[in-house]
N, C-alpha and C. Protein backbone atom coordinates (compact mmCIF):
# COMPACT_ATOMS: atom_id res chain seq x y z
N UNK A 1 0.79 -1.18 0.00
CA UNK A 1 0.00 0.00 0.00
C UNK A 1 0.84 1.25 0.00
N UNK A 2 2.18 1.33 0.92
CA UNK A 2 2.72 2.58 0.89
C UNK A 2 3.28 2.59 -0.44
N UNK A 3 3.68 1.39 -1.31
CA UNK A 3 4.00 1.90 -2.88
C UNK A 3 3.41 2.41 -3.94
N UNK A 4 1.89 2.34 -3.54
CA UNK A 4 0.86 3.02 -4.51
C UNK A 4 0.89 4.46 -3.91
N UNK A 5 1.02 4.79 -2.93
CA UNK A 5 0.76 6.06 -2.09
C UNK A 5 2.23 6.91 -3.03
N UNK A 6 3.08 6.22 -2.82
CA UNK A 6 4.52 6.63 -3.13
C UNK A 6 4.49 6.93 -5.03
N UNK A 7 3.96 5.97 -5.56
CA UNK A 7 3.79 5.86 -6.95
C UNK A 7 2.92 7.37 -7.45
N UNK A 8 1.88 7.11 -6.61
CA UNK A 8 0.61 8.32 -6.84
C UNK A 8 1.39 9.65 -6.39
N UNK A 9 1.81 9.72 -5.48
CA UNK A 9 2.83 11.14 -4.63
C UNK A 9 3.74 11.25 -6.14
N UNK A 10 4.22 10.71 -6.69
CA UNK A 10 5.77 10.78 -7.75
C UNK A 10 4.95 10.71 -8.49
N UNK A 11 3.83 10.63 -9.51
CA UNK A 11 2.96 10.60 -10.42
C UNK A 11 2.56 12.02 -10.46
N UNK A 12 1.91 12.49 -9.36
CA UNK A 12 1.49 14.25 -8.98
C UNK A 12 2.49 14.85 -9.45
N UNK A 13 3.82 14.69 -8.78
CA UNK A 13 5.27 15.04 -9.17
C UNK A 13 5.47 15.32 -9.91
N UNK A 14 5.24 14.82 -11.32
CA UNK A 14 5.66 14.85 -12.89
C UNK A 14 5.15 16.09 -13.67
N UNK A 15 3.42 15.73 -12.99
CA UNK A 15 2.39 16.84 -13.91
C UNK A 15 3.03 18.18 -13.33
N UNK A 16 2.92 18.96 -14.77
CA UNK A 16 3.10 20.11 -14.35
C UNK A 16 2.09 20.85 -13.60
N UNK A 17 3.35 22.42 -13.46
CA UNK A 17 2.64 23.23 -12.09
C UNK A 17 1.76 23.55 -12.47
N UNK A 18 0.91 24.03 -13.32
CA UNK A 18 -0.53 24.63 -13.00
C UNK A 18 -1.27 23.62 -13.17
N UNK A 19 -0.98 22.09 -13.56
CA UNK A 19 -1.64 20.59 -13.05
C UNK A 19 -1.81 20.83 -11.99
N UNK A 20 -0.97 21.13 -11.15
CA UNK A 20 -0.94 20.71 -9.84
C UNK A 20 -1.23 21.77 -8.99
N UNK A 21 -1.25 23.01 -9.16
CA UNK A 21 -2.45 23.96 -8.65
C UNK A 21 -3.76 23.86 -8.75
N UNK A 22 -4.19 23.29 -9.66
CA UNK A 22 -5.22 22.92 -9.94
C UNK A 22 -5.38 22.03 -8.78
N UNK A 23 -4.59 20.74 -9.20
CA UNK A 23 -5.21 19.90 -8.00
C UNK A 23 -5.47 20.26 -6.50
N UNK A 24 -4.44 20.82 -6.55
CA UNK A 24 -4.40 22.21 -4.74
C UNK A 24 -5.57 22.71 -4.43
N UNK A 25 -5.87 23.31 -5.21
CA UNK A 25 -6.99 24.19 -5.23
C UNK A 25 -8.47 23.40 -4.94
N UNK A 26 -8.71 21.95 -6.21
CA UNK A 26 -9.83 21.26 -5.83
C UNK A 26 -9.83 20.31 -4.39
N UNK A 27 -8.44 19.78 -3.85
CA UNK A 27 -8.71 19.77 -2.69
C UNK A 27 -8.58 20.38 -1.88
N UNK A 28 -8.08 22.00 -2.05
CA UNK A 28 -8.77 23.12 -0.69
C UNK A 28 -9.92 23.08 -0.90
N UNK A 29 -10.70 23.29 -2.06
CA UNK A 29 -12.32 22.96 -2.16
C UNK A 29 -13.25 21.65 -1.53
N UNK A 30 -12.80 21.28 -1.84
CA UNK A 30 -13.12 19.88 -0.76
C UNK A 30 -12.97 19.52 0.56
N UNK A 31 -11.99 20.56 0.62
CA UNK A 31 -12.15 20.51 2.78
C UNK A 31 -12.81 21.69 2.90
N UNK A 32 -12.80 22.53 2.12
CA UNK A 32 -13.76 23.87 2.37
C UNK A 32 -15.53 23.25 2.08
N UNK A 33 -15.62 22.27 1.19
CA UNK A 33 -17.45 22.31 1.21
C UNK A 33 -17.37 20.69 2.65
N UNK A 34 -16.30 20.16 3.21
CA UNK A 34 -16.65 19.52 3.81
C UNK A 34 -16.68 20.11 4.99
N UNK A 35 -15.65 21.17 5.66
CA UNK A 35 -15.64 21.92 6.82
C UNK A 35 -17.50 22.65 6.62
N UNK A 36 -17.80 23.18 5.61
CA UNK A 36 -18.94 24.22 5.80
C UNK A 36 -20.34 22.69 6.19
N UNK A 37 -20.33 22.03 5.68
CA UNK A 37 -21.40 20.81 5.72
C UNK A 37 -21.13 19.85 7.48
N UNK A 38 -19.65 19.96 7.78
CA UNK A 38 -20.00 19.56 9.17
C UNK A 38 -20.04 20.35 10.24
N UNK A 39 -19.36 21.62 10.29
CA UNK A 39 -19.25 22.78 11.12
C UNK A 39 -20.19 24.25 10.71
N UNK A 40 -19.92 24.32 9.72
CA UNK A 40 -20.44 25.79 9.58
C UNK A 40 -21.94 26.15 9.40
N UNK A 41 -22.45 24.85 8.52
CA UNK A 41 -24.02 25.01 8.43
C UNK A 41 -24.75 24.59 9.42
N UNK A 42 -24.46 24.19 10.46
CA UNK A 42 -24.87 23.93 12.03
C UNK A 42 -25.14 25.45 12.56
N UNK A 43 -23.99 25.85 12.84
CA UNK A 43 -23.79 26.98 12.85
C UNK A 43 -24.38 28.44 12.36
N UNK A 44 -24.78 27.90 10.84
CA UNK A 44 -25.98 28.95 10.47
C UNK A 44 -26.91 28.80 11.00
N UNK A 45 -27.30 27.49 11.28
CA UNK A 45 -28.40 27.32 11.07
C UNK A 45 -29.30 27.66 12.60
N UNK A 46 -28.34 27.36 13.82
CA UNK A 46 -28.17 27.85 14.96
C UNK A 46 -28.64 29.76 14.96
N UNK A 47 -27.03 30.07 14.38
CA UNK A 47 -27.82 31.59 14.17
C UNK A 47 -28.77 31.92 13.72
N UNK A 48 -29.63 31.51 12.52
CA UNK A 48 -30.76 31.47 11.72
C UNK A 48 -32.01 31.28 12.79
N UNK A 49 -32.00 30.36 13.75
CA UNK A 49 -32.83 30.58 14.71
C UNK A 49 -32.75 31.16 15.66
N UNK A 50 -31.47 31.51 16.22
CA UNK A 50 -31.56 33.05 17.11
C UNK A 50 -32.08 34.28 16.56
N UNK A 51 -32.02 34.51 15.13
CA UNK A 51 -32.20 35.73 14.46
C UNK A 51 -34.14 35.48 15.17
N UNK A 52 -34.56 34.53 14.24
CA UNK A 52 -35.69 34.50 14.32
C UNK A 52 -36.50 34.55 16.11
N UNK A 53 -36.10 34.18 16.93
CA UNK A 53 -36.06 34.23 18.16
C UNK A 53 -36.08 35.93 18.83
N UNK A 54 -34.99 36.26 17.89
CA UNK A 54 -34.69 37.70 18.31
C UNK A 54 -36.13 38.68 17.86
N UNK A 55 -36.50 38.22 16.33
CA UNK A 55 -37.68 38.79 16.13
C UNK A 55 -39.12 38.94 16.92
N UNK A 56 -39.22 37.72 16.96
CA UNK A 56 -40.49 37.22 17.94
C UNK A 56 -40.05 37.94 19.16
N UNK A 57 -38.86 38.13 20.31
CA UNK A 57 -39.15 39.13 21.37
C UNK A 57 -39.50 40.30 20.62
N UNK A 58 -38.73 40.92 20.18
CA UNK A 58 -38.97 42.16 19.29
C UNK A 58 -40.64 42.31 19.42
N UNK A 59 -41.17 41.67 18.76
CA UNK A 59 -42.76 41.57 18.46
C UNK A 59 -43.38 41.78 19.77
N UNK A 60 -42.61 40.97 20.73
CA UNK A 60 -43.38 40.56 22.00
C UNK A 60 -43.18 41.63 22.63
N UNK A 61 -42.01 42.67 22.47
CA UNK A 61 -42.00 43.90 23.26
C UNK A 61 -42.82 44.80 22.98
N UNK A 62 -42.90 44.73 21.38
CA UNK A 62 -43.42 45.73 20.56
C UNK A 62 -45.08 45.81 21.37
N UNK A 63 -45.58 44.68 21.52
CA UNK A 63 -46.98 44.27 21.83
C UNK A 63 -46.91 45.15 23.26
N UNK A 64 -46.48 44.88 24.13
CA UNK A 64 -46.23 45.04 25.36
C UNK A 64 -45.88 46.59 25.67
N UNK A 65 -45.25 47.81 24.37
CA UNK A 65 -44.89 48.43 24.75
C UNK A 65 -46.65 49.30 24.30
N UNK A 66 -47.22 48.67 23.17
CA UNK A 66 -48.55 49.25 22.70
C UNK A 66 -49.67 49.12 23.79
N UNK A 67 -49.52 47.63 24.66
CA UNK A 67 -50.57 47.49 25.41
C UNK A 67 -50.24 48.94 26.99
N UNK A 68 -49.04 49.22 26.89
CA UNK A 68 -48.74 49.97 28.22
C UNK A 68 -49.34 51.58 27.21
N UNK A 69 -48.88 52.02 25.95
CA UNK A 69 -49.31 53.64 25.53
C UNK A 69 -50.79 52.80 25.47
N UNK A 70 -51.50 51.98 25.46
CA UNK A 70 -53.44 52.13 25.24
C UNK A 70 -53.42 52.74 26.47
N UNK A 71 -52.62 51.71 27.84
CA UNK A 71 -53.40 52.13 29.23
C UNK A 71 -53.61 53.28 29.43
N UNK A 72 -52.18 54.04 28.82
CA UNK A 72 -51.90 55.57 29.20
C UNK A 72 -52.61 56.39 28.33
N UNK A 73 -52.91 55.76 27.29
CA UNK A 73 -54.15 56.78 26.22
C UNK A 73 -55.13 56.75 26.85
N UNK A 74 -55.92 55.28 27.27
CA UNK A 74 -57.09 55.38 27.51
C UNK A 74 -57.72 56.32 28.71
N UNK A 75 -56.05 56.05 29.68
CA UNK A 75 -56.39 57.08 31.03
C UNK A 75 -56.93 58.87 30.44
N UNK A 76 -55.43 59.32 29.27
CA UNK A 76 -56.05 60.29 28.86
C UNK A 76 -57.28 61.05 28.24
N UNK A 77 -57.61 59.70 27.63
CA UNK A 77 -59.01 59.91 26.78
C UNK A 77 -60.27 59.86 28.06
N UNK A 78 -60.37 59.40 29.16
CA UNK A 78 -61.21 59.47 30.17
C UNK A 78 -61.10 60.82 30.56
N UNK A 79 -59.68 61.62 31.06
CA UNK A 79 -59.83 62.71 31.78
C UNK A 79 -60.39 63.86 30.54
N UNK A 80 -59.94 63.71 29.52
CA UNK A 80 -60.73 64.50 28.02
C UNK A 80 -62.35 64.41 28.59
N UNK A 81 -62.54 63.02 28.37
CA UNK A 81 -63.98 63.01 28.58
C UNK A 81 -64.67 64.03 29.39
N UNK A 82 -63.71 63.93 31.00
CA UNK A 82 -64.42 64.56 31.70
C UNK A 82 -64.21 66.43 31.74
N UNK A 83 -63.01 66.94 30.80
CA UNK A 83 -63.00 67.75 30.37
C UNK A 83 -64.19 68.71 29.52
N UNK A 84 -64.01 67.91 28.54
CA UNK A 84 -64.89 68.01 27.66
C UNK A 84 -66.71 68.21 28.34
N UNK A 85 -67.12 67.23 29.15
CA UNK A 85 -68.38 67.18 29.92
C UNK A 85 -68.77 68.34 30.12
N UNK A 86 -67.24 68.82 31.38
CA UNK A 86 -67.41 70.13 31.99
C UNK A 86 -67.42 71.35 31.11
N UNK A 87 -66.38 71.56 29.92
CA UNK A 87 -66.85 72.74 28.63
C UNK A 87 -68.15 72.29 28.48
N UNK A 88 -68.86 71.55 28.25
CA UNK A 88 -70.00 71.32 27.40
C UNK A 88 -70.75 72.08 28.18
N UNK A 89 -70.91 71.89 29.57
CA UNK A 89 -71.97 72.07 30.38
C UNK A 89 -71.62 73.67 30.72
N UNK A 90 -70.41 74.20 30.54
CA UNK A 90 -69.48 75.63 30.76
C UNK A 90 -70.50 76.02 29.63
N UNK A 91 -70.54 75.46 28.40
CA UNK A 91 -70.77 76.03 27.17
C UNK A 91 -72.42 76.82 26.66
N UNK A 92 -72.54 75.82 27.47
CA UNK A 92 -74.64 75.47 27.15
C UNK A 92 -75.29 76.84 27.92
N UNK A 93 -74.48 77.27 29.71
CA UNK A 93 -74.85 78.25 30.32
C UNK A 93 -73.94 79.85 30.03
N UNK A 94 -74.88 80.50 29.78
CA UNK A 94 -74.88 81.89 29.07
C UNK A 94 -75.03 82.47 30.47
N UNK A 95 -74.87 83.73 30.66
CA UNK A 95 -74.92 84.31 31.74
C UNK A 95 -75.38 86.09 30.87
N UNK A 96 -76.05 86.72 32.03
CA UNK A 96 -75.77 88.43 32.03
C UNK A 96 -74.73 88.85 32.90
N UNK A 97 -74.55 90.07 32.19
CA UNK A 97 -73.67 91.39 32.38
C UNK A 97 -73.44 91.36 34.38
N UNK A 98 -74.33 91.50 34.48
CA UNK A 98 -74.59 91.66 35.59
C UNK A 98 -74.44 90.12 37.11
N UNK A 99 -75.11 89.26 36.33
CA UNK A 99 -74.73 88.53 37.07
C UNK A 99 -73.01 87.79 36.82
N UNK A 100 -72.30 87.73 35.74
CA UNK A 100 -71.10 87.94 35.94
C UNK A 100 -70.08 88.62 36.83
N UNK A 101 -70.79 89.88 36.94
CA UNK A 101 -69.84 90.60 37.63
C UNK A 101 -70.05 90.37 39.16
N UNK A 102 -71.27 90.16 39.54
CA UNK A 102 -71.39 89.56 40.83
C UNK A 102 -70.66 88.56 41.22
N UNK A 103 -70.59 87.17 40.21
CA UNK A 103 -69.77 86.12 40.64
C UNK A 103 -68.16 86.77 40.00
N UNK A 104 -67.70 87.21 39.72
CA UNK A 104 -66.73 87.82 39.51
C UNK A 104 -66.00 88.38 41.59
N UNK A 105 -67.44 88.93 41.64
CA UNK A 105 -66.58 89.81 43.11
C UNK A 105 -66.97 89.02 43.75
N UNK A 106 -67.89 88.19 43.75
CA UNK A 106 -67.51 87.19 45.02
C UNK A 106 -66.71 86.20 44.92
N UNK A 107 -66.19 85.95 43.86
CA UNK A 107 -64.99 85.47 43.58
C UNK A 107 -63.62 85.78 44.43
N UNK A 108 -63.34 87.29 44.01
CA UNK A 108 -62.59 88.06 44.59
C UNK A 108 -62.73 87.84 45.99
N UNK A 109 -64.00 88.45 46.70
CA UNK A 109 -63.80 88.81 47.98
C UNK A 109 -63.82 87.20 48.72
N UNK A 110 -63.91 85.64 48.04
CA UNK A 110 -63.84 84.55 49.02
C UNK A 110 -62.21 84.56 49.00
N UNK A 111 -61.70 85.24 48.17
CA UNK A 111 -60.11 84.68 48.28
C UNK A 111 -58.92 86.19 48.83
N UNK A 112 -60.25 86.78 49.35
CA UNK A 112 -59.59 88.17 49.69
C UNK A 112 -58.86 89.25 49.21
N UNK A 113 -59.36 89.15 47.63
CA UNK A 113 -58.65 89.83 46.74
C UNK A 113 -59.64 91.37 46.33
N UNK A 114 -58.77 92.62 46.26
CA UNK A 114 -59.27 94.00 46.10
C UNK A 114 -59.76 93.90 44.69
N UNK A 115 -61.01 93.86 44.03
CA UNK A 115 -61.44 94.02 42.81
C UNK A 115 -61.63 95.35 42.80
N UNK A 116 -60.62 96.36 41.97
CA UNK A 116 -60.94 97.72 42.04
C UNK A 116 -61.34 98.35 41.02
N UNK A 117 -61.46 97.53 40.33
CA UNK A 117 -61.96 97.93 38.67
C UNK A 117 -62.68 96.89 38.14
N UNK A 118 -63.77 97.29 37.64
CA UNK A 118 -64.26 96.18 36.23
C UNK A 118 -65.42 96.93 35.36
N UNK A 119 -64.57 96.95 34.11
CA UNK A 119 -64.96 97.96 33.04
C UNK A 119 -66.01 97.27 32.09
N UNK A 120 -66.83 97.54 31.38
CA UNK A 120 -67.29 96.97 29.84
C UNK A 120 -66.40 97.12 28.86
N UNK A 121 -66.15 95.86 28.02
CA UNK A 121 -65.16 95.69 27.22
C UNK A 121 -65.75 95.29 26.18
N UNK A 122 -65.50 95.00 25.00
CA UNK A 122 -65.31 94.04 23.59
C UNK A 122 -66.82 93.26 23.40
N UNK A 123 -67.23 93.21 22.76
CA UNK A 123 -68.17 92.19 22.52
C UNK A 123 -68.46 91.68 21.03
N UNK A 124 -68.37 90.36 20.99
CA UNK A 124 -68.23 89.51 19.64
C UNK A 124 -69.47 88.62 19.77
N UNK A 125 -70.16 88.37 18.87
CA UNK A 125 -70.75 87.50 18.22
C UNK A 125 -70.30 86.04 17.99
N UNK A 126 -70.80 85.16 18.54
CA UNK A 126 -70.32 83.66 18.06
C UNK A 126 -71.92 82.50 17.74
N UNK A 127 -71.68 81.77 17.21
CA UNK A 127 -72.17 80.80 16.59
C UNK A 127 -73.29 79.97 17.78
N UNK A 128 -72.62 80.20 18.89
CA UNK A 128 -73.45 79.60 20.31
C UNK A 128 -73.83 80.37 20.90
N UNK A 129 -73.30 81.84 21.24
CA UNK A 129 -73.88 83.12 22.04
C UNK A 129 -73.05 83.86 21.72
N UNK A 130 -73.58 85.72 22.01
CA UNK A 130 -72.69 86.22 22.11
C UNK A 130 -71.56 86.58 22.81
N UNK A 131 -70.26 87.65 22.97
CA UNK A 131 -69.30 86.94 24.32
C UNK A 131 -68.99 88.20 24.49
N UNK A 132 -69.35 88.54 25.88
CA UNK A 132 -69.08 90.01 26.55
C UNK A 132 -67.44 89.96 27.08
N UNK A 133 -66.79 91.42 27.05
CA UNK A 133 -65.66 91.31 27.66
C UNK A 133 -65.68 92.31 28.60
N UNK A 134 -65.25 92.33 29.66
CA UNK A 134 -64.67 93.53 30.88
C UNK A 134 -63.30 93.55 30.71
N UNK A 135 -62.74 94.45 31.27
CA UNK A 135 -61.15 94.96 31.92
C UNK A 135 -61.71 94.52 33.36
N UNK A 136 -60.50 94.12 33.83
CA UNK A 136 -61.02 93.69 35.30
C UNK A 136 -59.18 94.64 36.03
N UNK A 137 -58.97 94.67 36.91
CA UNK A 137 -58.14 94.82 37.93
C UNK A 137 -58.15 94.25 39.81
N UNK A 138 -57.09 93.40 39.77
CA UNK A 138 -57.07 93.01 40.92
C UNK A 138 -56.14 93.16 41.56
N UNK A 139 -56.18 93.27 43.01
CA UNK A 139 -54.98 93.69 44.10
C UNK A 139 -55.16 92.32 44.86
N UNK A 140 -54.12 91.70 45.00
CA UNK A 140 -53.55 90.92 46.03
C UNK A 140 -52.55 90.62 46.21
N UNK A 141 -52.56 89.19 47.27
CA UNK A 141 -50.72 88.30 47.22
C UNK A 141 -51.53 87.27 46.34
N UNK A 142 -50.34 87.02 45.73
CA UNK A 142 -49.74 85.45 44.84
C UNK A 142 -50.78 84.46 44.69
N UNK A 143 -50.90 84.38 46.01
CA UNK A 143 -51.28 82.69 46.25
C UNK A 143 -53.02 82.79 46.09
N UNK A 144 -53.33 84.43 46.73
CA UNK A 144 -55.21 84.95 46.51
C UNK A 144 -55.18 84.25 45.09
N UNK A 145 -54.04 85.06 44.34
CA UNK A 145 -54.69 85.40 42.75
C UNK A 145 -54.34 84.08 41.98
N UNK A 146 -53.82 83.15 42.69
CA UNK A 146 -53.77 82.13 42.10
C UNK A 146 -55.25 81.08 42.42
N UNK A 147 -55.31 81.15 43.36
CA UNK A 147 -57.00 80.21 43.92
C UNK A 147 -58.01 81.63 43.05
N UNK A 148 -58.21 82.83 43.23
CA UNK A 148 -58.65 83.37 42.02
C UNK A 148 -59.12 82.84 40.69
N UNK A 149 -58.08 82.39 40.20
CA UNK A 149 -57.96 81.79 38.65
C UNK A 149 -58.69 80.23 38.96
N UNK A 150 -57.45 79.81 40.03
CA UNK A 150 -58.71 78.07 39.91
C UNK A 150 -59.86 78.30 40.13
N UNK A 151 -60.21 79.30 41.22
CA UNK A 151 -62.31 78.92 41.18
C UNK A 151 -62.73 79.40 39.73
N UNK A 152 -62.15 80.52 39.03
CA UNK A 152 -63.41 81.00 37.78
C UNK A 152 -63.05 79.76 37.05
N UNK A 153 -61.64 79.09 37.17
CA UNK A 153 -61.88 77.77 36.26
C UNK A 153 -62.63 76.72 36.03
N UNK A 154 -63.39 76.81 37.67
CA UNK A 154 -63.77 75.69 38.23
C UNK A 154 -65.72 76.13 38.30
N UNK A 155 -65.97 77.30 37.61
CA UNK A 155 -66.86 78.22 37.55
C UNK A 155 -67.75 77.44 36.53
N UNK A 156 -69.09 77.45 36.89
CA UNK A 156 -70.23 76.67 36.27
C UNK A 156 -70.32 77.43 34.64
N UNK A 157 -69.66 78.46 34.42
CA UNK A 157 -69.99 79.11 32.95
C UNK A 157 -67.98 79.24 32.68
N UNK A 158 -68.20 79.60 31.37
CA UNK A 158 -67.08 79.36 30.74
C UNK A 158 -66.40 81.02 30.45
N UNK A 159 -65.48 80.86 31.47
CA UNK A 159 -64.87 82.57 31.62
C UNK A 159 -63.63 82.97 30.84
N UNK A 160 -62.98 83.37 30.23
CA UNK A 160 -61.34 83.11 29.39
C UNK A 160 -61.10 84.29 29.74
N UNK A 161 -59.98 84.39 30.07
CA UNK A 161 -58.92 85.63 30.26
C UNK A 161 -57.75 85.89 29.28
N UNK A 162 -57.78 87.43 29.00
CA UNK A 162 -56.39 87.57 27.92
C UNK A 162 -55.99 89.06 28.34
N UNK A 163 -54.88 88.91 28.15
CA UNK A 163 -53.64 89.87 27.70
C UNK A 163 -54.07 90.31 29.84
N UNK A 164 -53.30 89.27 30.15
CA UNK A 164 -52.99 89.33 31.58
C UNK A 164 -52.14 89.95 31.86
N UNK A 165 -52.05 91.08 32.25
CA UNK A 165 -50.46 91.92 32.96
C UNK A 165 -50.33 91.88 34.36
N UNK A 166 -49.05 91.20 34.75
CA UNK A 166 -49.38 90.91 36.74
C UNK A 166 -47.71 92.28 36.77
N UNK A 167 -47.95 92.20 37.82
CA UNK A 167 -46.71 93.63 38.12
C UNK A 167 -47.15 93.24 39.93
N UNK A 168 -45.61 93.21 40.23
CA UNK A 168 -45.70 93.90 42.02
C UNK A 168 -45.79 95.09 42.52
N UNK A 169 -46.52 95.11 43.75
CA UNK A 169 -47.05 96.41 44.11
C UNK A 169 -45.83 97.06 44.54
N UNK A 170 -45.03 96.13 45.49
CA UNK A 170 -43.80 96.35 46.35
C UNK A 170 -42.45 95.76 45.87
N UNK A 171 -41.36 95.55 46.23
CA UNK A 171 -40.71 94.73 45.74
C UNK A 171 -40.29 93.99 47.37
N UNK A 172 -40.49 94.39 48.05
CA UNK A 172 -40.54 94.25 49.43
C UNK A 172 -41.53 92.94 49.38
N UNK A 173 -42.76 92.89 49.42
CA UNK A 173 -44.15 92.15 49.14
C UNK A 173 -44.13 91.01 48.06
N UNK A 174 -44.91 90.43 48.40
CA UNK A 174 -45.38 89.49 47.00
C UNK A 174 -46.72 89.90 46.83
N UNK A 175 -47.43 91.02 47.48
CA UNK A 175 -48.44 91.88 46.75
C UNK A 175 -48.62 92.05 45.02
N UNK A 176 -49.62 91.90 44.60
CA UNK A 176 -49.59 91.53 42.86
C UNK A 176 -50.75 92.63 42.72
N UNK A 177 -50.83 92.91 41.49
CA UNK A 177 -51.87 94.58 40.68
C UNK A 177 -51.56 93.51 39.13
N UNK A 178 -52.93 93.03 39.62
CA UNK A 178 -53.47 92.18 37.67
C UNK A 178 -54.16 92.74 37.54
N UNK A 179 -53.89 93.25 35.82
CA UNK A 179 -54.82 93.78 35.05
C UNK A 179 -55.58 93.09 33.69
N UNK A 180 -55.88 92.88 33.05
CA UNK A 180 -56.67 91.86 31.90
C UNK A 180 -58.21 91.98 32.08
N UNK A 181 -58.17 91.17 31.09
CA UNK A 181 -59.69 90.94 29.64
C UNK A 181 -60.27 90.10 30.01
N UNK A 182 -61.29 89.99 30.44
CA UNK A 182 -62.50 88.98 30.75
C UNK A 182 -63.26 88.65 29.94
N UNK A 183 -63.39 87.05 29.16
CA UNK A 183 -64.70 87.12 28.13
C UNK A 183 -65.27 86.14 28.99
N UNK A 184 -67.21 86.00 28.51
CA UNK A 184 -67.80 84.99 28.99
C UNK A 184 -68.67 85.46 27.83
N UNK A 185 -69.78 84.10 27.97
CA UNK A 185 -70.82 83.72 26.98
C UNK A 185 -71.88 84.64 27.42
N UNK A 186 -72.87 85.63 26.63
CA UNK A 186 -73.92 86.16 27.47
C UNK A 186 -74.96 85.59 27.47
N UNK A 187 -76.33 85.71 27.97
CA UNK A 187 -77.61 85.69 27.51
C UNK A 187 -77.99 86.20 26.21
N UNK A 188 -77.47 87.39 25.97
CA UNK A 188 -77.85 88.04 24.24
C UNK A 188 -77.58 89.61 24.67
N UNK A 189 -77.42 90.25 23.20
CA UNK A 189 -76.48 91.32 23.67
C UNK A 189 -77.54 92.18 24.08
N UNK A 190 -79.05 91.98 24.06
CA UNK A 190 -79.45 92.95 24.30
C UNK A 190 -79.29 93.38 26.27
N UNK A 191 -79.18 92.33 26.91
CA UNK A 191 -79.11 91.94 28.19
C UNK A 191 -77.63 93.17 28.22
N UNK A 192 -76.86 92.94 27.59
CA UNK A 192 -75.62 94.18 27.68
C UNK A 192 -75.94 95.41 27.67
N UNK A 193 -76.56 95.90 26.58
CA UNK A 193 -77.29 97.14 26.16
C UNK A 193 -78.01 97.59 27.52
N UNK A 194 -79.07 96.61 27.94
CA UNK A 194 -80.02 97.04 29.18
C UNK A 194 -79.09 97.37 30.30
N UNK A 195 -78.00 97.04 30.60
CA UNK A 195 -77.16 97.08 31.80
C UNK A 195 -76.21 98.29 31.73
């Protein structure tokens, strides 16, 4: 047997060199498709199902991250709701001239604030009522004119304020002098006119 081995070895020998690159070459090819068929395509095939593995969490987070923004939408879409309720019901009640300005100063005077002004202002036309405006002016501290603002917010008719100017009285104080625009919905303008 080692003389056929020896014969075949000294046979290779003879053929010339690019014979025998050749042959080099088809058996690097041959340990290369036998290495990839016992090692390497395991190996894909391994990774090939991690990839896919990797997807499916992916998915599974993806799910998980949608089911947590519904909770947090849906919470938002409830407090809308109850937003919305309260404009509606803000919206529907119209008020007069007059009784505005009443809940206006008792506004003021539950939170101990100087209402020293409140003028007739602006009046527009809208599609649901018309909308009276005053100049208003108020004297207090901070914290009055802040519970101020939450009750008219919190006010059975729908009040909006603009072009708010706050200024300190003192610099000493946290004493405040607000001045601004009051709109609300009326009864009808003639209710303005009469007042």
């Amino acid at each position: 047997m080692s003389n056929r081995q020896y014969f075949s070895l000294l046979s290779l020998a003879k053929l010339s060199t690019s014979v025998q690159c050749l042959f080099f070459a088809g058996y690097l090819i041959f340990i290369f498709v036998v290495a990839f068929f016992v090692y390497l395509n395991p190996q894909l095939k391994v990774l090939e199902s991690l990839g896919e593995k990797e997807i499916q969490l992916i998915q599974v987070l993806n799910s998980n991250d949608n089911k947590v923004r519904l909770d947090k939408l849906s919470g938002e879409l409830a407090d809308l709701k109850k937003t919305e309720k309260r404009l509606r019901a803000q919206v529907t009640r119209s008020e007069s001239l007059p009784q505005i300005v009443k809940r206006l100063s008792q506004i003021a005077e539950q939170h101990s604030l100087d209402l020293s002004s409140i003028v007739q202002g602006d009046s527009n036309s809208t599609d649901i009522a018309p909308i009276l405006g005053l100049q208003i002016e108020l004297h207090g501290h901070y914290s009055q004119v802040v519970d101020f603002f939450r009750s008219t917010a919190k006010s059975p008719y729908l009040i909006y304020f603009d072009k708010l100017q706050w200024s300190r009285v003192d610099r000493h104080d946290n004493a405040l002098h607000v001045q601004g625009n009051v709109f609300f919905l009326a009864e009808s303008l003639g209710n303005k006119n009469a007042s």
